[in-house]
Structures are given as structure tokens and as C-alpha cells.
C-alpha atoms as a PDB file:
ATOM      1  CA  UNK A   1      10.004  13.428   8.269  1.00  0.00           C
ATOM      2  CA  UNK A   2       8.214  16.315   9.194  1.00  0.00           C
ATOM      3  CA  UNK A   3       5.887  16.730  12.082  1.00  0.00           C
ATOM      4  CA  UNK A   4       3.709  19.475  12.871  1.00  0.00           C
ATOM      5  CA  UNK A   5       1.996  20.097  16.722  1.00  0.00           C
ATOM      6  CA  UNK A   6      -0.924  18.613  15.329  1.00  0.00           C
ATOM      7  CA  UNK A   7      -1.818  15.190  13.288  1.00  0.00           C
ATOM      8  CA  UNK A   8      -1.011  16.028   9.438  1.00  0.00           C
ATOM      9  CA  UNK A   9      -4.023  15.508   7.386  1.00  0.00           C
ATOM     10  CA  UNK A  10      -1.928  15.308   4.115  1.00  0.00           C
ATOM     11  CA  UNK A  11       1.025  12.877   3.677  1.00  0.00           C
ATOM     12  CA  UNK A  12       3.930  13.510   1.024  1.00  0.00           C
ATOM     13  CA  UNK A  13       5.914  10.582  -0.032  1.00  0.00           C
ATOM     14  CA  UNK A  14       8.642  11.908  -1.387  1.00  0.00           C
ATOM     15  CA  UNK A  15      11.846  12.192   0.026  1.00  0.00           C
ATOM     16  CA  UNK A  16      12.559  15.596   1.182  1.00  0.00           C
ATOM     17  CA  UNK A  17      15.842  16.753  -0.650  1.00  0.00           C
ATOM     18  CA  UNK A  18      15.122  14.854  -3.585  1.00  0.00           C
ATOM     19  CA  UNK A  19      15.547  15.673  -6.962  1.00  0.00           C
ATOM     20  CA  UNK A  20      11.689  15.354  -6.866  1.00  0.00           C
ATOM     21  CA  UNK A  21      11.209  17.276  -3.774  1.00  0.00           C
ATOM     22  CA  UNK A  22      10.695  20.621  -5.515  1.00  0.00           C
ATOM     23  CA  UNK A  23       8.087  18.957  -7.693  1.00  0.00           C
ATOM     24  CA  UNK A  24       6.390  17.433  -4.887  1.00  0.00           C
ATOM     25  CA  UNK A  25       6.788  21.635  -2.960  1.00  0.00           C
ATOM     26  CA  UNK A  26       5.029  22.571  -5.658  1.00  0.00           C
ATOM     27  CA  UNK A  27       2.227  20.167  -6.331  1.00  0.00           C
ATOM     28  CA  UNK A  28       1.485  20.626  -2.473  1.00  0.00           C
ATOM     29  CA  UNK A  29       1.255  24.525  -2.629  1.00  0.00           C
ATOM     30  CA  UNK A  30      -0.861  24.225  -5.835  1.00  0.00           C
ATOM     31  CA  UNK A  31      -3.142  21.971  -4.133  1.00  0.00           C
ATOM     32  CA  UNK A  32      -3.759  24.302  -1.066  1.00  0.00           C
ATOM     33  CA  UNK A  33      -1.274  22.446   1.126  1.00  0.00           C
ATOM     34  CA  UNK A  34       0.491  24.155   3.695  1.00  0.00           C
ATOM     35  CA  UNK A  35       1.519  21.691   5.863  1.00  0.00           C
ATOM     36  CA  UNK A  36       2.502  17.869   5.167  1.00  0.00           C
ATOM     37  CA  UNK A  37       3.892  14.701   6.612  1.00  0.00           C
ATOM     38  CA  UNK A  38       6.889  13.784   4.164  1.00  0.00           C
ATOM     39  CA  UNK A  39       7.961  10.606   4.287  1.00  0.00           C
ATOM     40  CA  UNK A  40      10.491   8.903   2.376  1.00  0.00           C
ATOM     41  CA  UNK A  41       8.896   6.299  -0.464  1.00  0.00           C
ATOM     42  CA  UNK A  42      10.903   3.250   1.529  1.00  0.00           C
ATOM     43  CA  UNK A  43       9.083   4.187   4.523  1.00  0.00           C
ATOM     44  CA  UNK A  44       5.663   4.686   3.700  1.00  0.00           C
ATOM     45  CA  UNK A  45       4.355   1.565   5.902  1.00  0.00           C
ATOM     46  CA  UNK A  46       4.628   4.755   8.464  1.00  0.00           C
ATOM     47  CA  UNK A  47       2.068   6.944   6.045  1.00  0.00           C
ATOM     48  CA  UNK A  48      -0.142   3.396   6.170  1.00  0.00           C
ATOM     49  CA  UNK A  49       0.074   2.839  10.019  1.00  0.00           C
ATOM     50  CA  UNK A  50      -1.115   7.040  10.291  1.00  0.00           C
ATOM     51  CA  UNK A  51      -3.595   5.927   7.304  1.00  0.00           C
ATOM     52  CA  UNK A  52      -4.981   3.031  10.092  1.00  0.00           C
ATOM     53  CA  UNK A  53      -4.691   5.561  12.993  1.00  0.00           C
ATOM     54  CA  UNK A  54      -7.312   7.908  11.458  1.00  0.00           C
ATOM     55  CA  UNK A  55      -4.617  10.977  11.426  1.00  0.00           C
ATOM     56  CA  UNK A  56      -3.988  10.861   7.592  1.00  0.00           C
ATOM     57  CA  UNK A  57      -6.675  10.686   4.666  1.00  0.00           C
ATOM     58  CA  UNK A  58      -5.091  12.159   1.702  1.00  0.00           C
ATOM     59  CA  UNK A  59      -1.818  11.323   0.552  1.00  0.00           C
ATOM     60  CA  UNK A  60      -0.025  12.544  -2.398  1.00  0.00           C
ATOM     61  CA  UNK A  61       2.415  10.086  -3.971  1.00  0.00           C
ATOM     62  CA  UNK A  62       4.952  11.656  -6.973  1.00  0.00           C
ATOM     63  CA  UNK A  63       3.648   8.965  -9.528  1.00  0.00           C
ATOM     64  CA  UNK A  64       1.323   5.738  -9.386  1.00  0.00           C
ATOM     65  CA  UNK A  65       4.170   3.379  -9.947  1.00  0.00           C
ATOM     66  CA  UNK A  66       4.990   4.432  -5.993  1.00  0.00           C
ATOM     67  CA  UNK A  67       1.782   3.497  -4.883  1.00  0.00           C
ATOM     68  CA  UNK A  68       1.786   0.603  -6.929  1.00  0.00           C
ATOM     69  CA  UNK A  69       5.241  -0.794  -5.336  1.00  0.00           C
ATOM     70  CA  UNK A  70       3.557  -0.277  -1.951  1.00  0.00           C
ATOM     71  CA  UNK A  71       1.227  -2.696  -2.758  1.00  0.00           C
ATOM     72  CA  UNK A  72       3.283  -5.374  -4.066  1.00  0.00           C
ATOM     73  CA  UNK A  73       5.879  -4.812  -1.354  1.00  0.00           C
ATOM     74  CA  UNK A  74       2.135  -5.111   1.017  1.00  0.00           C
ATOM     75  CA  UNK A  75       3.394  -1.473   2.446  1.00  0.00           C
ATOM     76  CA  UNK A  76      -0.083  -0.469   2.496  1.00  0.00           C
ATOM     77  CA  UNK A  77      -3.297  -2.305   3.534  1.00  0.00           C
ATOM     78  CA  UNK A  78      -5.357  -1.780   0.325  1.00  0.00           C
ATOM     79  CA  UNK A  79      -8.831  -2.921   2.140  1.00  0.00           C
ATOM     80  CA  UNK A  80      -8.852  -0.463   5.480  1.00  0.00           C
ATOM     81  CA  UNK A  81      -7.091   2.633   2.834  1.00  0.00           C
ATOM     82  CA  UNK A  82     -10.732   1.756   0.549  1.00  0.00           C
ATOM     83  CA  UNK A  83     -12.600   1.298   4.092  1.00  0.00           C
ATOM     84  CA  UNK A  84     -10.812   4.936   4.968  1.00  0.00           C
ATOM     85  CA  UNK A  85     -11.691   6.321   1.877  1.00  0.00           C
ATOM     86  CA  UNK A  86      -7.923   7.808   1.469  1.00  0.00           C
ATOM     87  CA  UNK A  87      -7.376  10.294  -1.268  1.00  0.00           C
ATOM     88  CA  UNK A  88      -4.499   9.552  -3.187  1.00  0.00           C
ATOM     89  CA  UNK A  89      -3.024  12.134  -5.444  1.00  0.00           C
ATOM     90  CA  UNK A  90      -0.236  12.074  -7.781  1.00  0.00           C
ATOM     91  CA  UNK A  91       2.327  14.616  -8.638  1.00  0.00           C
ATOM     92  CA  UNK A  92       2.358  13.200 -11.978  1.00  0.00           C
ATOM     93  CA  UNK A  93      -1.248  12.385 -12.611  1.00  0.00           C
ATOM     94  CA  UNK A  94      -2.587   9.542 -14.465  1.00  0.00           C
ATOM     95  CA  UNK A  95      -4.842  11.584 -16.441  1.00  0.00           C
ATOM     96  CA  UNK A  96      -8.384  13.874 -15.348  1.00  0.00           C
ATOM     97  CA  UNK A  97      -9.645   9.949 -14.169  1.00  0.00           C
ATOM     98  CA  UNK A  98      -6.899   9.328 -11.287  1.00  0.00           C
ATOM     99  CA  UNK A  99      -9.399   9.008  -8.416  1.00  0.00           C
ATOM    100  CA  UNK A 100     -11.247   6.027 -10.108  1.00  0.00           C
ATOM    101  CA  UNK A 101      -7.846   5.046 -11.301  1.00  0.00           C
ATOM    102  CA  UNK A 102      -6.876   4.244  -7.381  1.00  0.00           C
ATOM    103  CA  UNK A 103     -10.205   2.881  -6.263  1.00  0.00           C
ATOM    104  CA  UNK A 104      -9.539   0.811  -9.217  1.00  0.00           C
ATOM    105  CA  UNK A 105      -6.577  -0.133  -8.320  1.00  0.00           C
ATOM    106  CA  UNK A 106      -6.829  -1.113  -4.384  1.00  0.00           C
ATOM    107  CA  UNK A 107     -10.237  -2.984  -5.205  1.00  0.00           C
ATOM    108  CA  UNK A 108      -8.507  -5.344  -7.434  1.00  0.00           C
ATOM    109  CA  UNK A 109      -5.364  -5.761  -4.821  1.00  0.00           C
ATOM    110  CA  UNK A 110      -7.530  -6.543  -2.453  1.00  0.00           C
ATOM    111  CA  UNK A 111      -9.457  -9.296  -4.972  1.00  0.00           C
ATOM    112  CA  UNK A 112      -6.474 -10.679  -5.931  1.00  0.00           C
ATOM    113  CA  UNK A 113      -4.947 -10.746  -2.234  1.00  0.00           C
ATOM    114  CA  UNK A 114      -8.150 -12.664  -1.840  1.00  0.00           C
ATOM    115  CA  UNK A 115      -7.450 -15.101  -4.423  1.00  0.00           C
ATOM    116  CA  UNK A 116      -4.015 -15.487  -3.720  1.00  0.00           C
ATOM    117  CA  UNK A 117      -4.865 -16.766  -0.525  1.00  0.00           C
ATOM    118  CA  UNK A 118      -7.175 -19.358  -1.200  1.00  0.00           C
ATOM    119  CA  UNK A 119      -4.125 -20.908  -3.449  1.00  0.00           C
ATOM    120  CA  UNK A 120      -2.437 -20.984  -0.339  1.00  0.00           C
ATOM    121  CA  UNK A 121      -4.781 -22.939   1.540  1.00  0.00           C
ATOM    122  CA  UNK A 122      -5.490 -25.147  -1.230  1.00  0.00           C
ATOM    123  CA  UNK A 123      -1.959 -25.944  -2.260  1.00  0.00           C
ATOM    124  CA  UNK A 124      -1.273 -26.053   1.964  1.00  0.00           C
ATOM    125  CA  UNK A 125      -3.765 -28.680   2.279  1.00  0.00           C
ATOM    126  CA  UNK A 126      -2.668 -30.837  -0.777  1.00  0.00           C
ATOM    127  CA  UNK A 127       0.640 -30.682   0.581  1.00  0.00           C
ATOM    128  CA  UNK A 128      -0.140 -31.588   3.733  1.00  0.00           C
ATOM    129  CA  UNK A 129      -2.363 -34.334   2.298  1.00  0.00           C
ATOM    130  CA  UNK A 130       0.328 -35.718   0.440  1.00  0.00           C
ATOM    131  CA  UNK A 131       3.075 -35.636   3.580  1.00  0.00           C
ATOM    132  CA  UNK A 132       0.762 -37.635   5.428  1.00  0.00           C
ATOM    133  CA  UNK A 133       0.195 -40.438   2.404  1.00  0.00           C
ATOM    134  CA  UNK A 134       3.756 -40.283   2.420  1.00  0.00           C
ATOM    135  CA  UNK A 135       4.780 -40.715   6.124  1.00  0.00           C
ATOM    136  CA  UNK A 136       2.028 -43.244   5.867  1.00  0.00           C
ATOM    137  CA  UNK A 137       3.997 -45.380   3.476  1.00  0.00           C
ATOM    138  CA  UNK A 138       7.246 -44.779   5.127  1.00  0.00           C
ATOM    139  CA  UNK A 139       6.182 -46.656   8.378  1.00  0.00           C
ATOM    140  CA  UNK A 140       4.322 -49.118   6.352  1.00  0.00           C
ATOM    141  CA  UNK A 141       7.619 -49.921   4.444  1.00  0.00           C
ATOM    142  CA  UNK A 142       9.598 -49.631   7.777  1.00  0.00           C
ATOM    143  CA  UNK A 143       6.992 -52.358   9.430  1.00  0.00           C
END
């Protein structure tokens, strides 16, 4: 990883000495980029911890699928990167509509992390519910 005297702005997740590197070089200098935080696609809970710091608001991912296995592997925190208003890019773009694309995107993670959770406290409480009947006939039997 790369790490200039001051706070990148910009974070590349790509690993450097990739086959996709020079893509990634090339986006970057394109895009006005002269400086960037690369980090590896395995380790970009480090680009989400900067992300929650403040020190990084635009990152630049090579395709959405790596964004998209952040989320499911809960690399990133969806909510405070919408909250943040982070700018994620792609190398290969989703078409001319990639920004709404990712607001898209991390709004309906974060819904469905919503959801998902009250399942757990449902199904929690109706198995909890139902270990209690069920110690409660144990001692009954056992008396």
C-alpha cells in the first residue's frame, strides 16, 4: 500500500502489480489522479476504516462486482460510505449512470441489512420462546 506525507483523498483497490494494475495506472491518470492509496481488494476494510476516518472520499474500484463482494463479505459499512457521500468509480464502468448505480446499490444494502436483522430478532425470540416451553416440560416430566 502506498502512503503519501499527507491523507490520500483517492483510494485504488487494486492490487499493485496486478495484471489489472496498469488498467487501474491508467484510469487514475485519466481521471486527474496523481496520487492514490492502493490497497489490495482483500484488504479494503482498511479503504472503509480511512472511509470512517474522514481521510478518503472517492475510491475507485476496477469493476462493481469488487464493491459488491465488499458488501456481502460486510467489508464496507454501506450506511456511514452514503452518510460520507463517497464517490465510487469504476475502472470498468457500469455505463454513463454509475453514480446512481452505487447510491443504488448501498441504499438497498443497507435496507436489506435492515431487514435481515429483524429476522434475527424474530427467529431469536421464537427460539428462545420455544427453549423455555421446552425446559418447561423437561422439569415438569422430571417432577
Amino acid at each position: 500500500m502506498n502512503t503519501p506525507q499527507q491523507p490520500a483523498i483517492v483510494a485504488a483497490v487494486c492490487q499493485q502489480g496486478s495484471p489489472d494494475a496498469p488498467a487501474m495506472k491508467t484510469y487514475l491518470a485519466s481521471h486527474g489522479v496523481d496520487q492514490a492509496q492502493w490497497t489490495a481488494p482483500d484488504d479494503v476494510h482498511d479503504v472503509d476504516r480511512d472511509v470512517r476516518a474522514g481521510t478518503i472520499r472517492r475510491v475507485v474500484f476496477l469493476r462493481p462486482d469488487d464493491l459488491l463482494t465488499a458488501l456481502w463479505d460486510q467489508a464496507i459499512a454501506a450506511e456511514q460510505w452514503l452518510n460520507a457521500e463517497v464517490r465510487a468509480e469504476f475502472v470498468e464502468s457500469p455505463g454513463e449512470h454509475a453514480d446512481a448505480f452505487v447510491t443504488a446499490t448501498l441504499r438497498s444494502w443497507c435496507v436489506w441489512q435492515r431487514h435481515r436483522r429483524r429476522r434475527q430478532v424474530t427467529a431469536g425470540v421464537v427460539l428462545s420462546a420455544a427453549a423455555l416451553a421446552l425446559a418447561f416440560i423437561l422439569v415438569q416430566l422430571g417432577t
